[in-house]
Protein backbone atom coordinates (compact mmCIF):
# COMPACT_ATOMS: atom_id res chain seq x y z
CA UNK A 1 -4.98 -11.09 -5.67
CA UNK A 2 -8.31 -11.47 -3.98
CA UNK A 3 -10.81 -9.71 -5.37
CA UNK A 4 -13.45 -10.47 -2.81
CA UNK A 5 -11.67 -8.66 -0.81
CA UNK A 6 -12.88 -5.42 0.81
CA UNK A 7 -11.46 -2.17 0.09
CA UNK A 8 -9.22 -0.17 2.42
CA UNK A 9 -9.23 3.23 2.89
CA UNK A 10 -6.53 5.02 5.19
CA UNK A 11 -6.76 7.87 6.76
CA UNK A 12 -3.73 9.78 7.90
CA UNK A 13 -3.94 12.42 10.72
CA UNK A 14 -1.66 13.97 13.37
CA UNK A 15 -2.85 15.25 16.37
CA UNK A 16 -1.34 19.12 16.33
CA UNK A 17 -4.67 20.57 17.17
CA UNK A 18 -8.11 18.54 17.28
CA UNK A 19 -8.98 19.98 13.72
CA UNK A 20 -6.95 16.94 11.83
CA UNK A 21 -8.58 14.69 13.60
CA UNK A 22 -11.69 15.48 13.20
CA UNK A 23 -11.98 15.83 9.96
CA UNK A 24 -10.49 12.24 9.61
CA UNK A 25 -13.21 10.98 11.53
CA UNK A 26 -15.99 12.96 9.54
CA UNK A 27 -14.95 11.60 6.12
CA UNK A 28 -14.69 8.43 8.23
CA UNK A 29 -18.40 8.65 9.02
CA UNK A 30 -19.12 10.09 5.47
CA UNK A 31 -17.49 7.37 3.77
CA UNK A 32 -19.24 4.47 5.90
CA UNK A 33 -22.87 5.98 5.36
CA UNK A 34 -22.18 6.04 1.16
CA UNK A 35 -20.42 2.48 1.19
CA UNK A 36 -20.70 0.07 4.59
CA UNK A 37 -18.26 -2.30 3.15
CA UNK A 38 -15.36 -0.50 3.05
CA UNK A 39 -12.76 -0.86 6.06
CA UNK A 40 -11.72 2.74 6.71
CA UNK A 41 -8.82 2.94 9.08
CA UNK A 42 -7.87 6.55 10.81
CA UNK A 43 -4.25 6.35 11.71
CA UNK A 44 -2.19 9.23 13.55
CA UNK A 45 1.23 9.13 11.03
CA UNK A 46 3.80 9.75 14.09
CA UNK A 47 2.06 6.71 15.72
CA UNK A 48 2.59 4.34 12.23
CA UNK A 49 6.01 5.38 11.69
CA UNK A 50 7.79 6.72 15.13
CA UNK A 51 5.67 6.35 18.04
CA UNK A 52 7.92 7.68 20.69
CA UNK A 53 7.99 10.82 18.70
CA UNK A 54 4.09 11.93 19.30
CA UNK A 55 4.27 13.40 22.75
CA UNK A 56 7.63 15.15 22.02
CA UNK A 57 6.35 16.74 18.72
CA UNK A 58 3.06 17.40 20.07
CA UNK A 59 4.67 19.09 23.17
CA UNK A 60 7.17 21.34 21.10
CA UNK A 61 3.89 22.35 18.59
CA UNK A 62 1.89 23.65 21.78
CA UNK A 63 4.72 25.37 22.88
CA UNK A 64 5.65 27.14 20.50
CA UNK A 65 2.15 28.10 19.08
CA UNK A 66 2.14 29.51 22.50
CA UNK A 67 5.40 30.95 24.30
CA UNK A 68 7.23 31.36 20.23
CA UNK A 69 4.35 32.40 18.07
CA UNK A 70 6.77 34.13 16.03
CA UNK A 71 9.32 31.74 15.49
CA UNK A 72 6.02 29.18 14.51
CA UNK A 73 5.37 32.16 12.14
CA UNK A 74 8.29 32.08 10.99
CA UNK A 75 8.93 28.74 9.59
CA UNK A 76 5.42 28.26 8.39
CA UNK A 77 4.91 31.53 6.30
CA UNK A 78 8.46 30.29 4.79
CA UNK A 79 6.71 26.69 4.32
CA UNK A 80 3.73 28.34 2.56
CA UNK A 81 6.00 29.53 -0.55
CA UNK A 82 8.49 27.10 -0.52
CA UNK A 83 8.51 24.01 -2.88
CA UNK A 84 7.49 21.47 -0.39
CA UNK A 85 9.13 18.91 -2.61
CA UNK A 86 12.36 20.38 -1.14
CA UNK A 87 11.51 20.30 2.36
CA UNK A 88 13.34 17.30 4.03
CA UNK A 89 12.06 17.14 7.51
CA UNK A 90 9.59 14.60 6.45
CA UNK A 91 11.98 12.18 5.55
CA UNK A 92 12.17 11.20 9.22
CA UNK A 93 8.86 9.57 9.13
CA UNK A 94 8.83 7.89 5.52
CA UNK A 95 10.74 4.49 6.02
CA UNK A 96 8.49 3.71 8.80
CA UNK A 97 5.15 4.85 7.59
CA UNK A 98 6.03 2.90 4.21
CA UNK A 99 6.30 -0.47 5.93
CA UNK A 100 2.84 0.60 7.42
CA UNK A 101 1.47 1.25 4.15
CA UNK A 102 2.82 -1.66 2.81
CA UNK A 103 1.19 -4.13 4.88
CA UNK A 104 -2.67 -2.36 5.53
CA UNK A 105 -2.32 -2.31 1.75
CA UNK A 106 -4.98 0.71 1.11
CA UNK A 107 -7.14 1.07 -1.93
CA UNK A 108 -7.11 4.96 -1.50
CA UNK A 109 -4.83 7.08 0.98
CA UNK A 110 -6.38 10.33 2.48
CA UNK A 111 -3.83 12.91 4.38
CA UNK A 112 -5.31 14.71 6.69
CA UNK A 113 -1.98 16.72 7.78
CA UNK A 114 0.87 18.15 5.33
CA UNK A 115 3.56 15.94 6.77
CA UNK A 116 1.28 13.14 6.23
CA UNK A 117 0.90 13.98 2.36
CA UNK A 118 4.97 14.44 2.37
CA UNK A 119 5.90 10.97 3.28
CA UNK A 120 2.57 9.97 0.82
CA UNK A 121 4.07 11.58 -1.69
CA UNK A 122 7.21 9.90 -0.85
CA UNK A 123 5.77 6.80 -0.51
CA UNK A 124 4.61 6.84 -4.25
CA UNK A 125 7.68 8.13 -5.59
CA UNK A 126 9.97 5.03 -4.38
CA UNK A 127 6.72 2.75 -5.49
CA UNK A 128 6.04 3.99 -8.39
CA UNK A 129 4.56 0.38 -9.87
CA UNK A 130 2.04 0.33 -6.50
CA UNK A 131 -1.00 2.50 -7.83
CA UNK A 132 -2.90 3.64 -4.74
CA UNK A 133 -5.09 7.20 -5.38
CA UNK A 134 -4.23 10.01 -2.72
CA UNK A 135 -6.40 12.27 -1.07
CA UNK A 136 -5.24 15.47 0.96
CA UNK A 137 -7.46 17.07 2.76
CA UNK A 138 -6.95 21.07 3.93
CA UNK A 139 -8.18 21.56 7.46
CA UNK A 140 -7.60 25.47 7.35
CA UNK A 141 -8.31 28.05 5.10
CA UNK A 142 -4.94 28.24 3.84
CA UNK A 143 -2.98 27.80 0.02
CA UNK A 144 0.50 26.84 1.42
CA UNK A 145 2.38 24.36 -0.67
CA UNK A 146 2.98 22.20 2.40
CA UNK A 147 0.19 20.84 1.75
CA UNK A 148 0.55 20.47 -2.39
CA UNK A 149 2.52 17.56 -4.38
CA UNK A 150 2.50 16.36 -8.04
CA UNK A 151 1.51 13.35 -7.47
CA UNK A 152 -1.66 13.90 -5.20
CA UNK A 153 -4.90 13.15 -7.35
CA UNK A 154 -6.98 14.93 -5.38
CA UNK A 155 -7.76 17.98 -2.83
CA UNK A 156 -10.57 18.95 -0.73
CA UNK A 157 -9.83 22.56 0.04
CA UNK A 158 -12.12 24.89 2.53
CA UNK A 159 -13.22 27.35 -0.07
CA UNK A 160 -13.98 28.52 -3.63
CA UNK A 161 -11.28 31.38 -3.25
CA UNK A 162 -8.42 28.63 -1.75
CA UNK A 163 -9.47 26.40 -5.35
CA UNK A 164 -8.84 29.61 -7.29
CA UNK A 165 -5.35 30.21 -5.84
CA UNK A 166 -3.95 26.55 -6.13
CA UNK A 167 -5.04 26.38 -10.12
CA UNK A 168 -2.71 29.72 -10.24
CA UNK A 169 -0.18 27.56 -8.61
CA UNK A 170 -0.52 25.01 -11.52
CA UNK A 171 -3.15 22.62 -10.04
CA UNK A 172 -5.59 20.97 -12.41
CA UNK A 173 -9.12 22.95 -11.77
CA UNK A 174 -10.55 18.99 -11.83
CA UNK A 175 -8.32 17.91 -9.28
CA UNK A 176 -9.45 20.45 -6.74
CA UNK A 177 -12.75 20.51 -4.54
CA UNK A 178 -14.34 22.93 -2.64
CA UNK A 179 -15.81 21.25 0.21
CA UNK A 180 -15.34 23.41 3.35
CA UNK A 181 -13.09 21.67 6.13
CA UNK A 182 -15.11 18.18 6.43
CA UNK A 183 -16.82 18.10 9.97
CA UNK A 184 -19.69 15.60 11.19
CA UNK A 185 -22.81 16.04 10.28
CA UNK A 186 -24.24 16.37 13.53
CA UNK A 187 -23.54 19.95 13.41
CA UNK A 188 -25.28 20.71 10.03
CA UNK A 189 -28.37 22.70 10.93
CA UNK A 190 -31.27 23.92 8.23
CA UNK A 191 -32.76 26.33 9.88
CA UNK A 192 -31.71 28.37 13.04
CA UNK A 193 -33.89 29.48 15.31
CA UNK A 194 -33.57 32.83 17.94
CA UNK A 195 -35.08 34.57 20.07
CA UNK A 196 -35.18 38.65 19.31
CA UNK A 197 -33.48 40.60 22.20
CA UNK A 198 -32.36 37.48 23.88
CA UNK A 199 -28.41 36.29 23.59
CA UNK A 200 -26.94 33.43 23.60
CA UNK A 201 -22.95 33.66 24.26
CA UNK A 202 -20.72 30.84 24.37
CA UNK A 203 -17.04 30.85 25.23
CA UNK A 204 -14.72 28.33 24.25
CA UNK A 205 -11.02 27.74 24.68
CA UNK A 206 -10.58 24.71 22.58
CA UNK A 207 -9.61 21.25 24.17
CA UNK A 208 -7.04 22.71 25.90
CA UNK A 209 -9.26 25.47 27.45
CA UNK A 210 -7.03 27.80 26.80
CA UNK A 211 -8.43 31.30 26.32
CA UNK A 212 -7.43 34.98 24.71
CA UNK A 213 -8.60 36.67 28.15
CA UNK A 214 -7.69 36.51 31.28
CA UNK A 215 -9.91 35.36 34.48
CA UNK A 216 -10.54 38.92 35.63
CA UNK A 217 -12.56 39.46 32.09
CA UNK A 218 -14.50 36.40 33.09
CA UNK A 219 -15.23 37.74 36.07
CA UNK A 220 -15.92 41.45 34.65
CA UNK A 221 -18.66 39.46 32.33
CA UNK A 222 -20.25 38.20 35.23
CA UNK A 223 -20.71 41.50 37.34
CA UNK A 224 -21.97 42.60 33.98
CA UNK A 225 -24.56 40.03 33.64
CA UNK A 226 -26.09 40.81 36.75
CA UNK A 227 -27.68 43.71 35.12
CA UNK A 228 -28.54 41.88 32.02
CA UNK A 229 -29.95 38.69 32.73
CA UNK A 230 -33.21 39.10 31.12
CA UNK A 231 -30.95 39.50 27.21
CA UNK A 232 -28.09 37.72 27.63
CA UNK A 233 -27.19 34.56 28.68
CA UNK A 234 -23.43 33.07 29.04
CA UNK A 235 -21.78 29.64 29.02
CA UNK A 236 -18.05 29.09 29.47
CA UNK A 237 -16.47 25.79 28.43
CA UNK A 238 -13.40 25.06 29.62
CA UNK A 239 -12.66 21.70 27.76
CA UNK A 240 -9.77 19.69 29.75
CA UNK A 241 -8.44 22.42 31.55
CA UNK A 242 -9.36 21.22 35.06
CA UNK A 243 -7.51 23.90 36.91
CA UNK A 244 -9.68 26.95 35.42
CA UNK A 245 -12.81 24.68 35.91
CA UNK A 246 -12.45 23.68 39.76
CA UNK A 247 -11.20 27.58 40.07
CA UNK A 248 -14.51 28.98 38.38
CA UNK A 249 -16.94 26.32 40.11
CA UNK A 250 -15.73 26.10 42.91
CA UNK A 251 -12.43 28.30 44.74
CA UNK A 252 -14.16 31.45 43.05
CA UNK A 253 -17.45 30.81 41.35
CA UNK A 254 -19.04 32.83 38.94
CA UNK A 255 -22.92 33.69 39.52
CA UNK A 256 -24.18 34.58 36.48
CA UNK A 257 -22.20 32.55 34.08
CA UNK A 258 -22.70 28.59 33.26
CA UNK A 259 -19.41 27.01 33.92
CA UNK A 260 -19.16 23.34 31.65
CA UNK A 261 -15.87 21.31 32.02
CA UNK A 262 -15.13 18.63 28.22
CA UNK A 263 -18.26 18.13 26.74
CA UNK A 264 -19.04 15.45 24.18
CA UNK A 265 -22.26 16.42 22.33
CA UNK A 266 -20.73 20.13 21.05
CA UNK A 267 -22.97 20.00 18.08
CA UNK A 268 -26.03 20.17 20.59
CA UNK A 269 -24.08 23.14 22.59
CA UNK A 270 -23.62 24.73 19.76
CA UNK A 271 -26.71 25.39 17.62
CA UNK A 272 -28.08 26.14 20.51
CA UNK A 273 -26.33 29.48 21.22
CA UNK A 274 -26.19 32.88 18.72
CA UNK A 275 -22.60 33.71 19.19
CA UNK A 276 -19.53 32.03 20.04
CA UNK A 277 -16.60 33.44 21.60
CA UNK A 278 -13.70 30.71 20.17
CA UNK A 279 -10.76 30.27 18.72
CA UNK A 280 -10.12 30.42 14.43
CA UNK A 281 -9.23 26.64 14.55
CA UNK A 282 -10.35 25.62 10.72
CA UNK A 283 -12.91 22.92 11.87
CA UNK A 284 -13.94 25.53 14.44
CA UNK A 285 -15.02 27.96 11.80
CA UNK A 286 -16.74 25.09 9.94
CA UNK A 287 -18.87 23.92 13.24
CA UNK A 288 -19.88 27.15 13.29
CA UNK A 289 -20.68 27.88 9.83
CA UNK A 290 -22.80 24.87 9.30
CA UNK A 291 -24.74 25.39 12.99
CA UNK A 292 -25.13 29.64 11.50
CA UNK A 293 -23.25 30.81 14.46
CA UNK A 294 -21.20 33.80 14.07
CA UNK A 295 -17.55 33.48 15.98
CA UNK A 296 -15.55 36.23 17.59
CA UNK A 297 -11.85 36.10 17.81
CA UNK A 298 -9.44 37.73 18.94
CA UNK A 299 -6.54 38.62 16.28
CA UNK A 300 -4.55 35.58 15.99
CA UNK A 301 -0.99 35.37 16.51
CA UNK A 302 -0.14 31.82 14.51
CA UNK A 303 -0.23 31.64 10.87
CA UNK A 304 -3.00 29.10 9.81
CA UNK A 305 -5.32 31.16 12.09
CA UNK A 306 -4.39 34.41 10.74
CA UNK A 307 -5.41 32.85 7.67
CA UNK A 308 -8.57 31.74 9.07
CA UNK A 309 -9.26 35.30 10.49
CA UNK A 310 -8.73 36.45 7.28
CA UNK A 311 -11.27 34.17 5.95
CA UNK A 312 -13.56 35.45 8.68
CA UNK A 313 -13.56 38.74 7.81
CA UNK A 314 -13.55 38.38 4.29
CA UNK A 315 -16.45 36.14 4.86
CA UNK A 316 -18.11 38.63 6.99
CA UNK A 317 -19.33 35.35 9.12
CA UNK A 318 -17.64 36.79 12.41
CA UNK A 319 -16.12 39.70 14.16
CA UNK A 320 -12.21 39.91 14.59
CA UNK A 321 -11.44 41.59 18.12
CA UNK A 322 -8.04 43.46 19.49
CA UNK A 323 -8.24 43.49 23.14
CA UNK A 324 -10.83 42.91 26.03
CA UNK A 325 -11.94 46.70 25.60
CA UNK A 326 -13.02 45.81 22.26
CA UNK A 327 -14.74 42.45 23.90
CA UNK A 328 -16.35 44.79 26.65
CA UNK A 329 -17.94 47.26 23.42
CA UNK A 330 -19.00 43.89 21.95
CA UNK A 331 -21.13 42.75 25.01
CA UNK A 332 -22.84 46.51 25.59
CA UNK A 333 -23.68 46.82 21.84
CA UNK A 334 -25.12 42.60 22.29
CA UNK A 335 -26.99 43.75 25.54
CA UNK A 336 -28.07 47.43 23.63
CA UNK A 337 -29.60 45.78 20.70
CA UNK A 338 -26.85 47.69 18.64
CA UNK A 339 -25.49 44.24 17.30
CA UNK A 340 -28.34 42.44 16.49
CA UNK A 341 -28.46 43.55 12.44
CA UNK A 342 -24.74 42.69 12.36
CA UNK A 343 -25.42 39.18 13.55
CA UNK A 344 -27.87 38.48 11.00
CA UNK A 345 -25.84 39.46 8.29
CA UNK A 346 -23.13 37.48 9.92
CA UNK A 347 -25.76 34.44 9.52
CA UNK A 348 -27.21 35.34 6.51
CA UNK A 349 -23.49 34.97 5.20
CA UNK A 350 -22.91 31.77 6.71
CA UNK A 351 -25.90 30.62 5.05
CA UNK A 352 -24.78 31.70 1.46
CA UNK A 353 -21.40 30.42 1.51
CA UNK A 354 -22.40 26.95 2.76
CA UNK A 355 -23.86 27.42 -1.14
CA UNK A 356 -20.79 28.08 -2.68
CA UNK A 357 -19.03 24.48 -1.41
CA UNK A 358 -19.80 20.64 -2.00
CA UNK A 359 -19.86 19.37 1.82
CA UNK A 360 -22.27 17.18 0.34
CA UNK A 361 -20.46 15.83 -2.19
CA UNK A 362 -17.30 14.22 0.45
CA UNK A 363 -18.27 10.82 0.19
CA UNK A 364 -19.30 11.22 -3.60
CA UNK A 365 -15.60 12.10 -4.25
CA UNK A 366 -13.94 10.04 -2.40
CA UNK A 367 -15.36 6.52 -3.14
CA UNK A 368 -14.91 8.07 -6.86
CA UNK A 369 -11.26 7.83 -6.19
CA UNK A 370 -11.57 4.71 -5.16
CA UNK A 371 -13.63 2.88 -7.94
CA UNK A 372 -11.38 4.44 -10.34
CA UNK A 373 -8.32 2.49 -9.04
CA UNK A 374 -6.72 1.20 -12.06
């Protein structure tokens, strides 16, 4: 064996929301900055072990997160008590993904995406004389046992609360860290800065620009603003949706409202706004908590995020709307003043829970994994 050689670390994602992906690429960075010589490799799992599979898969999980919510439902709050040990869809991927595994030969494996970890954990089960440490990482607020298996030898979870829960399920305290859902660091703010009496709002949709109101609310906002241009101040993004962008800009512009199609520098956008109108996407949350801006959402339909809205509230780092009546009371309390002492302690919460977690301590762990290869 040549021990000269540099050490491999693989990353396993999917891409069934951006969330997975990202994080993969922020312990990526993480990693890199601790240790330069390592070769870390970020590899979507479909891709490794059934390529023609992606777009179908990826199709069917947009789909039914948004025509079959409760089908999605469904299955996954069945998943989140059920022995994942016994759940067999993975096996589809394994052969295929062990021949990949085989021949990057990886000093440390990181899962980014329960079916990922499955076929891991299968992986090491029909090798068990190939020693490689596992990682998974949890990239929503969540403490299903999709994501758990005996043999992983560590876990990054989102929270304190999400640790607490998996050592009830029988996971070693020591094997479990609470490092918030790992984002980049370009988003990690000290010390935010406003304005009294003056709001920021953003509104996202995600990458898909997809959005929990309709185009007439859009265009409610901006007969609104008209009257309230001096306090509040409103950006829509509408990520890769083309059609609502060229529709906004240009067949039926809005006045008063900043229209931005995908942008590439969100970490700028975002610190430099107060509120954010988003979605409860689990590296969403974590953007926002580390740039100390509050998120509203409206009450999620699909399980993870009703987890993360759960986390929200219980958090108190956001507000949890109904229905675009309760998003029209939002904007006159924002342009009354009535909200302003509910924002700070939204940010004043952010703020203490970034003290409860180790987001500092990603790279520490992981390379620990690593150098204690046997």
């Amino acid at each position: 064996m040549d021990t000269n050689k540099c050490k491999t670390v693989l990353i396993l994602t999917a891409q069934f929301g951006a969330g997975h992906v990202s994080a993969a690429n922020a312990i990526k960075d993480f990693i890199l900055e601790k240790d330069s010589t390592l070769d870390v490799i970020i590899q979507n799992f479909i891709s490794a072990s059934l390529p023609k599979m992606n777009k179908p898969m990826v199709k069917l999980y947009e789909n039914n997160t948004k025509y079959t919510p409760g089908l999605y439902n469904y299955y996954y709050y069945l998943k989140k008590s059920f022995d994942s040990k016994h759940d067999i869809s993975h096996r589809l991927y394994t052969p295929k993904l062990t021949e990949y595994i085989l021949n990057t030969e990886p000093d440390l494996i990181i899962s980014t995406f329960p079916l990922a970890a499955a076929c891991v954990y299968n992986f090491k089960t029909k090798h068990p004389n190939i020693h490689i440490p596992t990682l998974t990482v949890i990239t929503d607020v969540v403490d299903s046992l999709e994501w758990v298996y005996p043999n992983t030898d560590m876990y990054f979870v989102p929270s304190p609360e999400i640790k607490n829960r998996f050592v009830q399920k029988g996971i070693l305290p020591n094997c479990i860290k609470s490092t918030g859902v790992p984002i980049s660091k370009k988003f990690y703010l000290d010390k935010k800065v406003n304005v009294p009496d003056k709001h920021n709002i953003l509104m996202l949709g995600g990458g898909r620009g997809l959005f929990d109101f309709n185009e007439d609310f859009m265009y409610w906002i901006d007969e609104y603003l008209e009257n309230h241009k001096n306090n509040i101040k409103v950006t829509i993004v509408t990520g890769k949706n083309k059609k609502l962008y060229n529709y906004l800009t240009e067949k039926k512009p809005l006045n008063n409202i900043k229209v931005l199609g995908y942008v590439n520098d969100m970490h700028n956008l975002i610190k430099e706004y107060d509120i954010m109108i988003t979605k409860p996407g689990g590296a969403t949350l974590f953007e926002a908590i580390h740039s100390q801006t509050p998120v509203i959402v409206k009450v999620p339909k699909v399980g993870q995020e009703i987890e993360n809205a759960k986390f929200i509230i219980d958090k108190g780092i956001g507000f949890i709307y109904t229905d675009e009546d309760d998003l029209r009371d939002v904007f006159y309390k924002i342009s009354s003043g009535n909200f302003n002492s509910v924002l700070n302690f939204m940010k004043d919460n952010m703020i203490n829970f970034k003290k409860s977690i180790e987001y500092d301590k990603i790279a520490n762990y992981t390379i620990e994994l690593i150098n204690n290869k046997m």
